[in-house]
C-alpha atoms as a PDB file:
ATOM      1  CA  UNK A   1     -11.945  90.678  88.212  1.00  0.00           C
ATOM      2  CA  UNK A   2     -12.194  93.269  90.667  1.00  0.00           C
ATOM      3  CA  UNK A   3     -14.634  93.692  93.985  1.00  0.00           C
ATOM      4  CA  UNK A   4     -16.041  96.548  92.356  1.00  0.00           C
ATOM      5  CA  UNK A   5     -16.907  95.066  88.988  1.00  0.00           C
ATOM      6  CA  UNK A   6     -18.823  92.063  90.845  1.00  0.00           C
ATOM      7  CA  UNK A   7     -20.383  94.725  92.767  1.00  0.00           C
ATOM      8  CA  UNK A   8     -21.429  96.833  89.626  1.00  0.00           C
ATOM      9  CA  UNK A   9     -22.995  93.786  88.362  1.00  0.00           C
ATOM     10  CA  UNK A  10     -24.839  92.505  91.199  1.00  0.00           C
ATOM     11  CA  UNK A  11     -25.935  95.855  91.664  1.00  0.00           C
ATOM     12  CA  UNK A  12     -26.622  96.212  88.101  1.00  0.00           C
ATOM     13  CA  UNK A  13     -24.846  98.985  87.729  1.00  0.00           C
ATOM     14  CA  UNK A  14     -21.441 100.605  86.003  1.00  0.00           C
ATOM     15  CA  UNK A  15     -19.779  99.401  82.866  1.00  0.00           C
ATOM     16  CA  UNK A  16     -19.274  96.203  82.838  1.00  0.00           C
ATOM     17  CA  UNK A  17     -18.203  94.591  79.710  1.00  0.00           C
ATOM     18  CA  UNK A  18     -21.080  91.531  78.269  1.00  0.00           C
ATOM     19  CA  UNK A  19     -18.698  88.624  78.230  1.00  0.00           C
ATOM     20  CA  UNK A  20     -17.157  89.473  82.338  1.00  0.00           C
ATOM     21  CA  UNK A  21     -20.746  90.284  82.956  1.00  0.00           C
ATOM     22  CA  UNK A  22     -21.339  86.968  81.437  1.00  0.00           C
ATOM     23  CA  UNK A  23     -19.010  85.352  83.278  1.00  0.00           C
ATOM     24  CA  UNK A  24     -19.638  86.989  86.411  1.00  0.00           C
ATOM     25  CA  UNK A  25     -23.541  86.093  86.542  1.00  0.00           C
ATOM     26  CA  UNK A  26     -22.446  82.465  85.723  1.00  0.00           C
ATOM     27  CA  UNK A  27     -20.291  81.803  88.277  1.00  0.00           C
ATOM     28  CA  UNK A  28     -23.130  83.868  91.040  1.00  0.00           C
ATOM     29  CA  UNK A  29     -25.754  81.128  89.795  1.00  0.00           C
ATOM     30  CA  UNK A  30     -23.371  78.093  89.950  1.00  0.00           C
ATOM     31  CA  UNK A  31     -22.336  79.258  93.522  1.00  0.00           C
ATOM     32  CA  UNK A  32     -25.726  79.975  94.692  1.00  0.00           C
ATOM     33  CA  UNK A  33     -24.925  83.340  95.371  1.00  0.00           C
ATOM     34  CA  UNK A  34     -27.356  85.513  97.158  1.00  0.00           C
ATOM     35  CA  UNK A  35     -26.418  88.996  98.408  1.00  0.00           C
ATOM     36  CA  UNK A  36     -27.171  89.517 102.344  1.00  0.00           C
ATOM     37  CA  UNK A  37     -29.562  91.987 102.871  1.00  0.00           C
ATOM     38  CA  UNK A  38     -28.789  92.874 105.921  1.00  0.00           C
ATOM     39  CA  UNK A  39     -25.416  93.603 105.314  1.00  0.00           C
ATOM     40  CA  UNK A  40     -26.363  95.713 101.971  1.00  0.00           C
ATOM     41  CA  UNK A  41     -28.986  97.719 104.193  1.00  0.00           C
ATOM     42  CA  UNK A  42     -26.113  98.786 106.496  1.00  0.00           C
ATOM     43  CA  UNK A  43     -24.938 100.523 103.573  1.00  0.00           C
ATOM     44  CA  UNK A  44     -27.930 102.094 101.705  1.00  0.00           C
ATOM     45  CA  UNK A  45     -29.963 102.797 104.595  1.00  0.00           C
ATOM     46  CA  UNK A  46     -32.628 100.545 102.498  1.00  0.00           C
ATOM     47  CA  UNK A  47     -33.881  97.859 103.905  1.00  0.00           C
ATOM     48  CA  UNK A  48     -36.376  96.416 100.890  1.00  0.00           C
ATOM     49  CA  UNK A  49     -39.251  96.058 103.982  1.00  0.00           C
ATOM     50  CA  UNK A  50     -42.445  97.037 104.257  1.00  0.00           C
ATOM     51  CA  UNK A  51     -44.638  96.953 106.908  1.00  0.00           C
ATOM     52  CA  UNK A  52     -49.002  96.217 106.377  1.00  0.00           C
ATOM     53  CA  UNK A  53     -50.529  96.730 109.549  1.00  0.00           C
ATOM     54  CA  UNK A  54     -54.378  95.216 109.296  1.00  0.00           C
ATOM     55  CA  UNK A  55     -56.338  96.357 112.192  1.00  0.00           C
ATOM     56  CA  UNK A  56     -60.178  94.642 111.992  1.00  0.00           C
ATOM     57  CA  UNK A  57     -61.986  94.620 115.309  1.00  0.00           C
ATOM     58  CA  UNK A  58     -64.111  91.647 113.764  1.00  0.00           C
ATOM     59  CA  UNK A  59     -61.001  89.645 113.520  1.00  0.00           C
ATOM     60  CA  UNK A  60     -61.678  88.064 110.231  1.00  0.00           C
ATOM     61  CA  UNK A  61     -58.395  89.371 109.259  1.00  0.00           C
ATOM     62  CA  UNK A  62     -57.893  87.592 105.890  1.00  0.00           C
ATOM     63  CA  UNK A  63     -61.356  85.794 105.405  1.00  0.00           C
ATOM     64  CA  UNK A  64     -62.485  88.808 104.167  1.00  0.00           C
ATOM     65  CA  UNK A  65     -61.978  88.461 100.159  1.00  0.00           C
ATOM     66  CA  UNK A  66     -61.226  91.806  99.149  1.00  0.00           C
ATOM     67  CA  UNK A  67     -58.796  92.140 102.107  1.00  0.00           C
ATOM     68  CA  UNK A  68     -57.243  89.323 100.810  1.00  0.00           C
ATOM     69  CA  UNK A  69     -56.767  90.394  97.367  1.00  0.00           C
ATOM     70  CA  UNK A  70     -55.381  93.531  98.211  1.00  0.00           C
ATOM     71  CA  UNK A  71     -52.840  92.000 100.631  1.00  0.00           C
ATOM     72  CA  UNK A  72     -52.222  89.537  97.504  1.00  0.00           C
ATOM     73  CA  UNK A  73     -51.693  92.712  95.139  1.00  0.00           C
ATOM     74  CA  UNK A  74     -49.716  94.371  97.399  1.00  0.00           C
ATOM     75  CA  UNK A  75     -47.607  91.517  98.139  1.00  0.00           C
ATOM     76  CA  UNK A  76     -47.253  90.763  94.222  1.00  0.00           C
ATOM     77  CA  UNK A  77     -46.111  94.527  93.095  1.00  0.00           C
ATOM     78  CA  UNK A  78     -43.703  94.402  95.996  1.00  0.00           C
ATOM     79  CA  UNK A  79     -42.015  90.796  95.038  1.00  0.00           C
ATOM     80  CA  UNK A  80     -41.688  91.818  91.919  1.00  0.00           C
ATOM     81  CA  UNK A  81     -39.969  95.210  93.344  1.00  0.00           C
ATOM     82  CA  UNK A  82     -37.649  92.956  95.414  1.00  0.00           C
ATOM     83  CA  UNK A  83     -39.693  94.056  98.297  1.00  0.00           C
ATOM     84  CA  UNK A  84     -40.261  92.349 101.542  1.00  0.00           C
ATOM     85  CA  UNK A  85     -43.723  92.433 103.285  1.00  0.00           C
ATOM     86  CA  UNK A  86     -43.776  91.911 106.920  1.00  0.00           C
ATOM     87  CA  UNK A  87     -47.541  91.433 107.953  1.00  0.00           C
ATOM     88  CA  UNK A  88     -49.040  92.191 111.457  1.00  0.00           C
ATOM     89  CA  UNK A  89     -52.827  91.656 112.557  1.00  0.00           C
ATOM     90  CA  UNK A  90     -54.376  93.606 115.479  1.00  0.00           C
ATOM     91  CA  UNK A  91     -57.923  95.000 116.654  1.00  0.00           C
ATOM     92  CA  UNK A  92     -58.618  98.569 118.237  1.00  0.00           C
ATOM     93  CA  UNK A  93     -58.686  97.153 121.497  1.00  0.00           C
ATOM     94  CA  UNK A  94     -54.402  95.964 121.409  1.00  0.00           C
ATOM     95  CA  UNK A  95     -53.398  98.989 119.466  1.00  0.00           C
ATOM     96  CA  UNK A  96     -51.140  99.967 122.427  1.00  0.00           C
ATOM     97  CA  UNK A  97     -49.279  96.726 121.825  1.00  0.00           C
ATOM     98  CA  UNK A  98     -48.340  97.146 118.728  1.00  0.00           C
ATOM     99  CA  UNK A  99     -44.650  96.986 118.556  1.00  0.00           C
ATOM    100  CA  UNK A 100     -42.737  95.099 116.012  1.00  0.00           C
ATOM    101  CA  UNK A 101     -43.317  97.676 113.560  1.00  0.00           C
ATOM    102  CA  UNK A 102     -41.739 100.518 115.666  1.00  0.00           C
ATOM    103  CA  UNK A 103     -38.835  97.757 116.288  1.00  0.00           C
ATOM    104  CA  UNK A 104     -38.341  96.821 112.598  1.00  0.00           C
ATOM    105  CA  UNK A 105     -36.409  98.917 109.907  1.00  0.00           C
ATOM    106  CA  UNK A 106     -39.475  99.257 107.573  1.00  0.00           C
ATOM    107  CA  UNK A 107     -38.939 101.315 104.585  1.00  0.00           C
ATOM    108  CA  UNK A 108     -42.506 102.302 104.507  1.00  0.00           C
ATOM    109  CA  UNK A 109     -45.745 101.135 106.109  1.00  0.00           C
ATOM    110  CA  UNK A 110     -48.962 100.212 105.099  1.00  0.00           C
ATOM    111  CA  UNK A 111     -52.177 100.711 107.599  1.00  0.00           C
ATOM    112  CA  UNK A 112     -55.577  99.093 106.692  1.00  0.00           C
ATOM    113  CA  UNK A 113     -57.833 100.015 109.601  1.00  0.00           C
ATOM    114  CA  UNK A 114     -61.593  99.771 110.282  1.00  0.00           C
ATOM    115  CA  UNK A 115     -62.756 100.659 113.851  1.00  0.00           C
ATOM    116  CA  UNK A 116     -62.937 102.590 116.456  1.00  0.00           C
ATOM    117  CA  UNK A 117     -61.542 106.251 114.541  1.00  0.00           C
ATOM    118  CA  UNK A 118     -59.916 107.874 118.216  1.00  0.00           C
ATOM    119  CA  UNK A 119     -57.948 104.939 118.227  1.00  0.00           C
ATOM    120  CA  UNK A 120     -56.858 104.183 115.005  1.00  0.00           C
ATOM    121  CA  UNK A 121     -55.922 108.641 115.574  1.00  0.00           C
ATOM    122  CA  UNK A 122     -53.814 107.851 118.848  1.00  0.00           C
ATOM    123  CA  UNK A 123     -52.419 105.028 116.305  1.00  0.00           C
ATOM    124  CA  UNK A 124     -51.465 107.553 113.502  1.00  0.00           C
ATOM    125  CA  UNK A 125     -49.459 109.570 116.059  1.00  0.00           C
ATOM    126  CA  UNK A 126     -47.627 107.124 117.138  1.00  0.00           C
ATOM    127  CA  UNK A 127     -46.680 105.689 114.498  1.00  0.00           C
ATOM    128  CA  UNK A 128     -45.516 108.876 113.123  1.00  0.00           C
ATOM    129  CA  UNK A 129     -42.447 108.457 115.618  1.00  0.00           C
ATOM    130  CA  UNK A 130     -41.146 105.705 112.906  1.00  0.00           C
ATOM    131  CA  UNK A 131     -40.842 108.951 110.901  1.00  0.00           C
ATOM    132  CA  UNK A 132     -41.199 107.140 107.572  1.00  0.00           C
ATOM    133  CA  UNK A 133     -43.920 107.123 104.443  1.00  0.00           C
ATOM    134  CA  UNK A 134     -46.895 105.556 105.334  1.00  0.00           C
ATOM    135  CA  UNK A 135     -50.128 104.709 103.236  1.00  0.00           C
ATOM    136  CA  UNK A 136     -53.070 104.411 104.935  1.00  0.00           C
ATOM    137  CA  UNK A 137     -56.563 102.669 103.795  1.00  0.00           C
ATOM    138  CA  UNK A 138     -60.047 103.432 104.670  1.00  0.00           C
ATOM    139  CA  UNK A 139     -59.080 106.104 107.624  1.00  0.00           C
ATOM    140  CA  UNK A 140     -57.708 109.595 107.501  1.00  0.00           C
ATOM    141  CA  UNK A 141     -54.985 110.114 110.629  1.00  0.00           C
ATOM    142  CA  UNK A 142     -54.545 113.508 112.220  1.00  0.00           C
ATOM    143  CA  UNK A 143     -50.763 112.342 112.776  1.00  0.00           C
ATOM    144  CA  UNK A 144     -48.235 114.858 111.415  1.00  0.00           C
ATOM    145  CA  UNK A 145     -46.185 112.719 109.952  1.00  0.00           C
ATOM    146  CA  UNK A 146     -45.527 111.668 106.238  1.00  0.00           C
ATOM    147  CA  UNK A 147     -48.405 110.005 105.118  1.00  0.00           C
ATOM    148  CA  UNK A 148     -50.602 109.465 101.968  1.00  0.00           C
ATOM    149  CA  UNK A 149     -54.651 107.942 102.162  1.00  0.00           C
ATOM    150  CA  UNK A 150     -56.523 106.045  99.930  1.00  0.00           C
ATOM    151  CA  UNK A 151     -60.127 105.892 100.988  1.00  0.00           C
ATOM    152  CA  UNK A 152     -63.490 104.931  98.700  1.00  0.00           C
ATOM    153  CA  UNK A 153     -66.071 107.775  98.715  1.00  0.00           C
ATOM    154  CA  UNK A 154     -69.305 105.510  98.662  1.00  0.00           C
ATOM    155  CA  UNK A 155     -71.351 108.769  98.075  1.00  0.00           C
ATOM    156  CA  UNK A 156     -69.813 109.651  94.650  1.00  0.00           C
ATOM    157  CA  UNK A 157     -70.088 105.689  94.289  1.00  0.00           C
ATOM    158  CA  UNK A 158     -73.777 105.888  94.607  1.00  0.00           C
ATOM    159  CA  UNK A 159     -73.844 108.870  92.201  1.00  0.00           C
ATOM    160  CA  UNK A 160     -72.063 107.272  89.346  1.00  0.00           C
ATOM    161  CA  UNK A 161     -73.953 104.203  89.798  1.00  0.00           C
ATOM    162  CA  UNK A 162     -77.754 105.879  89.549  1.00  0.00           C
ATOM    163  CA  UNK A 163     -76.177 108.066  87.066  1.00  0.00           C
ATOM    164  CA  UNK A 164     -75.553 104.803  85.108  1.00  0.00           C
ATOM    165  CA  UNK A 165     -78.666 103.308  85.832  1.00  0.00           C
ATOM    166  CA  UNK A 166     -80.699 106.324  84.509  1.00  0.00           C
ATOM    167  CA  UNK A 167     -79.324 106.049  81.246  1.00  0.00           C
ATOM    168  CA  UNK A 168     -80.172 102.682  80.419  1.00  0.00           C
ATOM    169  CA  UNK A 169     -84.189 101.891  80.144  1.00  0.00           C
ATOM    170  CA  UNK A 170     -84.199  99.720  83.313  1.00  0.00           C
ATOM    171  CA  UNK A 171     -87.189  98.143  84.556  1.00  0.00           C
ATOM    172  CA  UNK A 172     -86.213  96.630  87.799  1.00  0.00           C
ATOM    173  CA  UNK A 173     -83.336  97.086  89.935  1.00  0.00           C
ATOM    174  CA  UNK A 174     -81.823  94.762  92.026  1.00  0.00           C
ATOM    175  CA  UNK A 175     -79.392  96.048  95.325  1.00  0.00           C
ATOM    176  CA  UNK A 176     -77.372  93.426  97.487  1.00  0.00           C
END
């Protein structure tokens, strides 16, 4: 078989008859075969990485449980996207340090951030100089940049919840 009809089914792509596809994908499993990423990325300009930034001034980083499950559900959806996460933990005060992301070839970037807001803004436009998609969580930047936020509005939060509560014949109300 050709180059290009390996490619095509490595890449799951083109027309590739079932029984060479067959045959192809058996002999890619009996050698072991896995493509080099680095070497593909050349190519698509894709490099199948992206970047989480966590920036906690209290340093618990990960001990914090809901942290950790989004980190786990973000890591999950991009596994199963054939996605690579590249993690990186800092506080307000070492924001200025920050440089393996603007060193790496992230596809995107994800920035969790709780803190000191000027900083995490001076962080926003610098990181805009990576000039690629970023998410961030819990803070709005001023950066000009591509960018999309996801923040929880405890106000509305509040609302729904007494909204709830004042349907329901409730004698006593406990709040942790």
């Amino acid at each position: 078989v050709s180059v290009m009809t390996v490619s095509n089914v490595l890449n799951k792509q083109g027309n590739v008859g079932a029984k060479t596809r067959a045959k192809i994908e058996h002999i890619i499993k009996e050698l072991n075969y896995v493509p080099f990423q680095a070497a593909r990325s050349l190519r698509t300009n894709h490099h199948r990485l992206v970047g989480l930034l966590i920036i906690d001034d209290s340093q618990t980083y990960l001990g914090d449980p809901i942290l950790a499950s989004i980190v786990a559900a973000i890591n999950k959806k991009l596994s199963d996207l054939e996605y690579n996460l590249l993690l990186e933990l800092s506080t307000t005060a070492k924001i200025d340090k920050i440089g393996s992301f603007r060193r790496q070839l992230l596809d995107s970037m994800i920035v969790i951030s709780c803190g000191n807001q000027q900083k995490l803004k001076a962080l926003a436009k610098t990181l805009d100089q990576n000039n690629i998609p970023k998410i961030y969580i819990q803070s709005t930047p001023s950066g000009r940049g591509e960018f999309t936020t996801i923040t929880q509005d405890d106000v509305q939060g509040g609302e729904i919840l007494a909204e709830y509560i004042l349907t329901r014949t409730v004698k006593r109300i406990l709040i942790i």
